[in-house]
Protein backbone atom coordinates (compact mmCIF):
# COMPACT_ATOMS: atom_id res chain seq x y z
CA UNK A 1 14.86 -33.94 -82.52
CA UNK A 2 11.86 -31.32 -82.18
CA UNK A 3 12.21 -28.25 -79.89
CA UNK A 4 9.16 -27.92 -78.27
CA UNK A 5 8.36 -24.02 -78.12
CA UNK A 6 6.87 -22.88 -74.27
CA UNK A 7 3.65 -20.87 -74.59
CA UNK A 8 3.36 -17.94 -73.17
CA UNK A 9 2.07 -17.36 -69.90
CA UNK A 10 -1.48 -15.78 -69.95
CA UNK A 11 -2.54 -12.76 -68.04
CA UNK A 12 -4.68 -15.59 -65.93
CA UNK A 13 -2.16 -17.80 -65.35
CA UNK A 14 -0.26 -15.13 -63.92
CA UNK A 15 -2.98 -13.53 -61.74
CA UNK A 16 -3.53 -17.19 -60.55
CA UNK A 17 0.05 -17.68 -59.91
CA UNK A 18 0.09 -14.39 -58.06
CA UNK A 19 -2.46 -15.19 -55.96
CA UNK A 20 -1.08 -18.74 -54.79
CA UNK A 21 2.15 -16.67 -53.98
CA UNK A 22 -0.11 -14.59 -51.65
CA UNK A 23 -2.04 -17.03 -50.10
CA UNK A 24 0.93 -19.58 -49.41
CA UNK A 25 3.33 -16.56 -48.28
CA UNK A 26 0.23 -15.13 -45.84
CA UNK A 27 -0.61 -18.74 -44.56
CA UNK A 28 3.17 -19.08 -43.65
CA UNK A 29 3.33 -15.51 -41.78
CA UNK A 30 0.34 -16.31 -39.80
CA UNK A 31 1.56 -19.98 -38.52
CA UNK A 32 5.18 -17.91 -37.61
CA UNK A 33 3.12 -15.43 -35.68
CA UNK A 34 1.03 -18.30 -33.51
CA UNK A 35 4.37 -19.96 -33.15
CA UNK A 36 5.99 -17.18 -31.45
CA UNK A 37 3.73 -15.76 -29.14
CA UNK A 38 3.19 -19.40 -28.04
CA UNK A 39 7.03 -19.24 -27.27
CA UNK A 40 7.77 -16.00 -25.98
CA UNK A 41 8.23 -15.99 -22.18
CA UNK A 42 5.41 -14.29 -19.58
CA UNK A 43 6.46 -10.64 -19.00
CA UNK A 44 7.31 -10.36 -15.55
CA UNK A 45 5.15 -7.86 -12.71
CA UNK A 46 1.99 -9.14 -15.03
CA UNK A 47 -1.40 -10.22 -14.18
CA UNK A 48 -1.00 -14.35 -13.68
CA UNK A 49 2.76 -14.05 -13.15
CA UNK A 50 4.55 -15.25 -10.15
CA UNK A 51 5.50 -12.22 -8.98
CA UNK A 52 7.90 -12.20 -5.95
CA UNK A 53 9.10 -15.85 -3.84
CA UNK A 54 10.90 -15.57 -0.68
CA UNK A 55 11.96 -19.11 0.52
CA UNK A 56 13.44 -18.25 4.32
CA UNK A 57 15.62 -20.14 6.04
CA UNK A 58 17.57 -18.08 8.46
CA UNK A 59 20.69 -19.11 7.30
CA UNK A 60 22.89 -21.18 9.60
CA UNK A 61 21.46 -19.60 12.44
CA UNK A 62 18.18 -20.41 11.58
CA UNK A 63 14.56 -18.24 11.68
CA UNK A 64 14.88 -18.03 15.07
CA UNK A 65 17.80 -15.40 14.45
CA UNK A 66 16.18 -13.18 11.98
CA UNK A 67 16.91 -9.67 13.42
CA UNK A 68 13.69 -7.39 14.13
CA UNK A 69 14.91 -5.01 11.49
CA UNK A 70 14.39 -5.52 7.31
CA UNK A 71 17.03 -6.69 6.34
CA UNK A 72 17.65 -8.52 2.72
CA UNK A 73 20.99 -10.49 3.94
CA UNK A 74 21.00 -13.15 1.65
CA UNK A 75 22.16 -15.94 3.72
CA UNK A 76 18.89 -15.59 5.05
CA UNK A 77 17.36 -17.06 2.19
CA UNK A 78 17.04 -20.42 -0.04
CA UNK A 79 15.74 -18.31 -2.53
CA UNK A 80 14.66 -15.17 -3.70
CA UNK A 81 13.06 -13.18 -6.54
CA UNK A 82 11.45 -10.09 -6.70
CA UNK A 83 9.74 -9.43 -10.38
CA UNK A 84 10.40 -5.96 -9.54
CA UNK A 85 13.88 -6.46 -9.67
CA UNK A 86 14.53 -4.69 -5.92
CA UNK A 87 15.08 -6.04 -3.08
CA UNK A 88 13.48 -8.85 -0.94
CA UNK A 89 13.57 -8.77 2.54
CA UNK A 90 12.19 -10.32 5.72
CA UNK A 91 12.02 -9.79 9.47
CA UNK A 92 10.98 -11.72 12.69
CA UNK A 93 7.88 -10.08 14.69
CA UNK A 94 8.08 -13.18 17.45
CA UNK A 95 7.80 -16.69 18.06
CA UNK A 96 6.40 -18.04 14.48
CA UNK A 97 5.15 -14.98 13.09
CA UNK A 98 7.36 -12.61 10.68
CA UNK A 99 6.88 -9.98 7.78
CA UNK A 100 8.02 -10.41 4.22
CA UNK A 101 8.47 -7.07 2.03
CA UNK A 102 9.16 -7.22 -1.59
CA UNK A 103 10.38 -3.48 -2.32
CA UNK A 104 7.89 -1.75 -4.98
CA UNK A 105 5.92 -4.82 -6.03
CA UNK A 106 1.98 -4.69 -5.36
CA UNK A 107 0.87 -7.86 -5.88
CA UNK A 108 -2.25 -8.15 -3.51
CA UNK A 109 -2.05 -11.88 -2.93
CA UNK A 110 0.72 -14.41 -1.54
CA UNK A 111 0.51 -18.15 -0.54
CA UNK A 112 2.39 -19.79 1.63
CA UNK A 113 4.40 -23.27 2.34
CA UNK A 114 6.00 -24.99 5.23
CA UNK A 115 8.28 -27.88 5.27
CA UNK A 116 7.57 -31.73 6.70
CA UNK A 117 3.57 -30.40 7.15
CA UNK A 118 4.26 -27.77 8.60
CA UNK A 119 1.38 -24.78 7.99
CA UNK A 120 1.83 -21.01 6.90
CA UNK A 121 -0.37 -18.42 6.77
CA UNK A 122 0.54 -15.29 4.38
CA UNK A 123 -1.39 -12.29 5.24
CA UNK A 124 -1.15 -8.83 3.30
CA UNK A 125 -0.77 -5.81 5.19
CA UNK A 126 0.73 -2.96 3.32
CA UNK A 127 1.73 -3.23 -0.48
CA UNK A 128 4.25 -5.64 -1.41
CA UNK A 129 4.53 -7.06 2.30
CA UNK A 130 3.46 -9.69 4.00
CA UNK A 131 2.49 -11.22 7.78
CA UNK A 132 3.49 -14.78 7.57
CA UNK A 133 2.97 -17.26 10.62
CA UNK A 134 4.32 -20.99 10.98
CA UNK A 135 2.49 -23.62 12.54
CA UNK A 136 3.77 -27.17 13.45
CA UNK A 137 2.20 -30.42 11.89
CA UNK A 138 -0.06 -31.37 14.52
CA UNK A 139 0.38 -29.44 17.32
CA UNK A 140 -1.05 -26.03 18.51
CA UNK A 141 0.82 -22.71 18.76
CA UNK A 142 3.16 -20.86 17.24
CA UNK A 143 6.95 -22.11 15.87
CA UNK A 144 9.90 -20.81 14.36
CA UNK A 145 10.21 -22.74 10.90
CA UNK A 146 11.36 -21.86 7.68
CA UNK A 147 8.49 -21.23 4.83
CA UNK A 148 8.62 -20.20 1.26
CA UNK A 149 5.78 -17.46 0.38
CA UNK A 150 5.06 -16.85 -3.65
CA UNK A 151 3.46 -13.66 -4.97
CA UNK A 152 0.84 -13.82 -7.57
């Protein structure tokens, strides 16, 4: 049996092998990078970001209830978040019409939802609150309904 002797590996072989190293090792580095910024999560308070949601429901009591004082009672919500991480709070002006404050978060614009048609109307009026008035489906004037108001 012959023992077939390996050559030796020529500085150009070796520059080429380098090289193929290089370009498959940078080729995997730049698909890891798309990969995770494609994964990682929107940072919060940003431009595009929901930034605050306030879903009131007055609690047991109902909106009706909803003391003319801030207050951030959370029975008095469905649901709350404040990208701020402080404090989300709400209070009844009159018949239909309350203000929403979301301590320390500017976000200049909010939109508004009802329930079973009903319509809201989010207005700013100072940063990080909000004038919100409920309408019934269909009929004129104010109402005391629950809403849900997101921050963007």
């Amino acid at each position: 049996m012959k023992v077939r002797r390996l050559s030796r590996i020529t500085p150009g072989t070796a520059i080429a092998l380098l090289a193929l190293f290089f370009a498959l090792g940078g080729s995997a580095f730049a698909v890891g990078e798309r990969m995770q910024s494609a994964s990682v999560a929107q940072q919060r308070c940003t431009n595009g970001a929901v930034r605050g949601i306030a879903h009131v429901t007055g609690g047991p009591s109902g909106v009706a209830n909803i003391p003319g004082q801030f207050t951030g009672t959370g029975a008095l919500f469905g649901r709350r978040f404040n990208c701020t991480g402080r404090a989300v709070q709400v209070r009844r002006i009159g018949m239909g019409n309350y203000e929403v404050r979301f301590v320390g978060n500017g976000a200049p614009t909010a939109v508004g939802g009802g329930v079973a048609g009903s319509q809201v109307i989010a207005d700013w009026i100072a940063p990080g609150t909000f004038r919100v008035a409920t309408f019934p489906a269909g009929r004129a004037g104010l109402e005391d309904l629950h809403f849900v108001i997101v921050l963007v």
